[in-house]
C-alpha atoms as a PDB file:
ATOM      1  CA  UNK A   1     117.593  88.866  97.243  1.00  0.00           C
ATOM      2  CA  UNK A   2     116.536  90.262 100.651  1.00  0.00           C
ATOM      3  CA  UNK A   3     114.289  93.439 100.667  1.00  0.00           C
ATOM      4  CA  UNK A   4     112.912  94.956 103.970  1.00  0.00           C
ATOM      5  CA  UNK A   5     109.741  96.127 103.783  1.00  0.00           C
ATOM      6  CA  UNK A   6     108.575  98.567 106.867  1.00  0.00           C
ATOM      7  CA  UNK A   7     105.028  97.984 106.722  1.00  0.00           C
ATOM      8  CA  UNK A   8     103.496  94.529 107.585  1.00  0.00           C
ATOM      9  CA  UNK A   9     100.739  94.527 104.931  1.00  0.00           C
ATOM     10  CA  UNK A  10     102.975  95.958 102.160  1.00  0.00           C
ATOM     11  CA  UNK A  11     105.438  93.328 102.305  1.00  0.00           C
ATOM     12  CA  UNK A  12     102.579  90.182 102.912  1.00  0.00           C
ATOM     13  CA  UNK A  13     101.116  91.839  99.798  1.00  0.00           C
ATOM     14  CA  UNK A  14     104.597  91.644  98.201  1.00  0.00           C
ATOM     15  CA  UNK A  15     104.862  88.171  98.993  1.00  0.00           C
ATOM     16  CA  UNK A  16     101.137  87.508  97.680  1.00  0.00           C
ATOM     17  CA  UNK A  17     101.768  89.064  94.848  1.00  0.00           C
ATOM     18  CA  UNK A  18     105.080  87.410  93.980  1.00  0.00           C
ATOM     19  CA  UNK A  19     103.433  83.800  94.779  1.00  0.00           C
ATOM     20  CA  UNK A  20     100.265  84.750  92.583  1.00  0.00           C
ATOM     21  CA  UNK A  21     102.162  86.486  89.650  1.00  0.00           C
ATOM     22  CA  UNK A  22      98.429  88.219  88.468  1.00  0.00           C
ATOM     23  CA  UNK A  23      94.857  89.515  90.306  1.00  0.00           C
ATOM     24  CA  UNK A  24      92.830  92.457  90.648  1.00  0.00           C
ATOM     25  CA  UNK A  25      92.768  94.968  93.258  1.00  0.00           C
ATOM     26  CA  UNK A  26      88.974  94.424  94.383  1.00  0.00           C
ATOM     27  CA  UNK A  27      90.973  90.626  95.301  1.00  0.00           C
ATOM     28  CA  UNK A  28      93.376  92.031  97.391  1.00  0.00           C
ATOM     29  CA  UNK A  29      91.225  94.508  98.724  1.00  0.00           C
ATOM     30  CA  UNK A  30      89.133  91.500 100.065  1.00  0.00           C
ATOM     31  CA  UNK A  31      92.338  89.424 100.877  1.00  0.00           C
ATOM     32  CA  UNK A  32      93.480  91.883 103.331  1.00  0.00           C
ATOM     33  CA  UNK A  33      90.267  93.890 104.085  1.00  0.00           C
ATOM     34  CA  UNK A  34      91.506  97.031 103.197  1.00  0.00           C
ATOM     35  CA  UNK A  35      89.623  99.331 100.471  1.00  0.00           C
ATOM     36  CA  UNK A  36      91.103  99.037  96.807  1.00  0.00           C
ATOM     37  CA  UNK A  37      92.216 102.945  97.458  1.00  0.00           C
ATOM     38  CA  UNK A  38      94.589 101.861 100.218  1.00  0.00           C
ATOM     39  CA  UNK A  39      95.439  98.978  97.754  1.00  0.00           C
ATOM     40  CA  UNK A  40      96.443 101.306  94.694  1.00  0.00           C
ATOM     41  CA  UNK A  41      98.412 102.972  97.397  1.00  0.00           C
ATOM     42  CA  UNK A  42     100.319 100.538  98.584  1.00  0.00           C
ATOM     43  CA  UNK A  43     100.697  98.816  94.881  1.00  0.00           C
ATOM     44  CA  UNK A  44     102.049 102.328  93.798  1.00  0.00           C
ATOM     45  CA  UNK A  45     104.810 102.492  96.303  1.00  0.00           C
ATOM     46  CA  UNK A  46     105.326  98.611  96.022  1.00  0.00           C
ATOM     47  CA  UNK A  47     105.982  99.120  92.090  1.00  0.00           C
ATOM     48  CA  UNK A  48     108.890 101.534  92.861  1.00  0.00           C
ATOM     49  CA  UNK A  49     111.228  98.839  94.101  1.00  0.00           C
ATOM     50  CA  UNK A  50     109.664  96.038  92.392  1.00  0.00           C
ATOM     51  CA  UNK A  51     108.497  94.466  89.032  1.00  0.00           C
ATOM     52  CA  UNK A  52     104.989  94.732  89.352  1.00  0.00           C
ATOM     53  CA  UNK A  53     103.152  96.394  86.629  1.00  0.00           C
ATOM     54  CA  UNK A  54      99.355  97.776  86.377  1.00  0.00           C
ATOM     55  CA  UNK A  55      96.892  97.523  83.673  1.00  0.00           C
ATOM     56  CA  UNK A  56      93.660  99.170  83.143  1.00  0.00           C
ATOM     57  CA  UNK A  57      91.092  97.648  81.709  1.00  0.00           C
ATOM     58  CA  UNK A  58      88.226  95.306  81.711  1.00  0.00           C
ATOM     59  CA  UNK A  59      89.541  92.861  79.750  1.00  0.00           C
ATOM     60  CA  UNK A  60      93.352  92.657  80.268  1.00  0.00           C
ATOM     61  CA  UNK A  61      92.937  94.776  83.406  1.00  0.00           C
ATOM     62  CA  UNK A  62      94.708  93.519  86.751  1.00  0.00           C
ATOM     63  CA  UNK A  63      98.107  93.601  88.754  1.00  0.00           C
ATOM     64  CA  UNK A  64     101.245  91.452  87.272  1.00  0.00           C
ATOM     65  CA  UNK A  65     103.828  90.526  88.917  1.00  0.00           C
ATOM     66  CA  UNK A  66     106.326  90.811  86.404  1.00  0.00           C
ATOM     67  CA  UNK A  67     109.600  89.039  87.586  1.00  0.00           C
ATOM     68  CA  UNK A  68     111.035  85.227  87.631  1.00  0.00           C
ATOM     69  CA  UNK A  69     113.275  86.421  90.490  1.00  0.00           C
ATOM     70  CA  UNK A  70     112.401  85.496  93.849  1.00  0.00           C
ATOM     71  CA  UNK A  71     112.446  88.010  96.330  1.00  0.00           C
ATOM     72  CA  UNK A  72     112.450  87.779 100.204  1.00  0.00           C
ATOM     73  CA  UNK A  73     110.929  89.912 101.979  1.00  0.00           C
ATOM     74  CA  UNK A  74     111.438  91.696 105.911  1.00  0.00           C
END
């Protein structure tokens, strides 16, 4: 399934995410040098079109990609 994706670091963090299936945001925050606000913000929009789910926590804490369909993204 094709999805277009307007903004460049949205969709390669999309595409991370999908390859990785789990991490934190302090990981992607340092992946793509960007604070872990401006990742929550783009997670939250992300998780409106897409399986990804959030967890809070220490010990189960983290970002999930959720899904064993592959996605392309534009």
């Amino acid at each position: 399934m094709t999805i277009f994706i307007g903004n460049e670091r949205q969709r390669e963090l999309a595409e991370y995410l999908q390859k990785q299936k789990a991490t934190t945001a302090q990981a992607l925050a340092d992946r793509f040098g960007v604070s872990e606000r401006t990742i929550r913000s783009d997670i939250k929009k992300l998780a409106m079109k897409f399986p990804i789910l959030v967890k809070q926590g220490k010990v189960n804490g983290g970002i999930y990609w959720e899904s064993k369909e592959l996605y392309e993204f534009k």
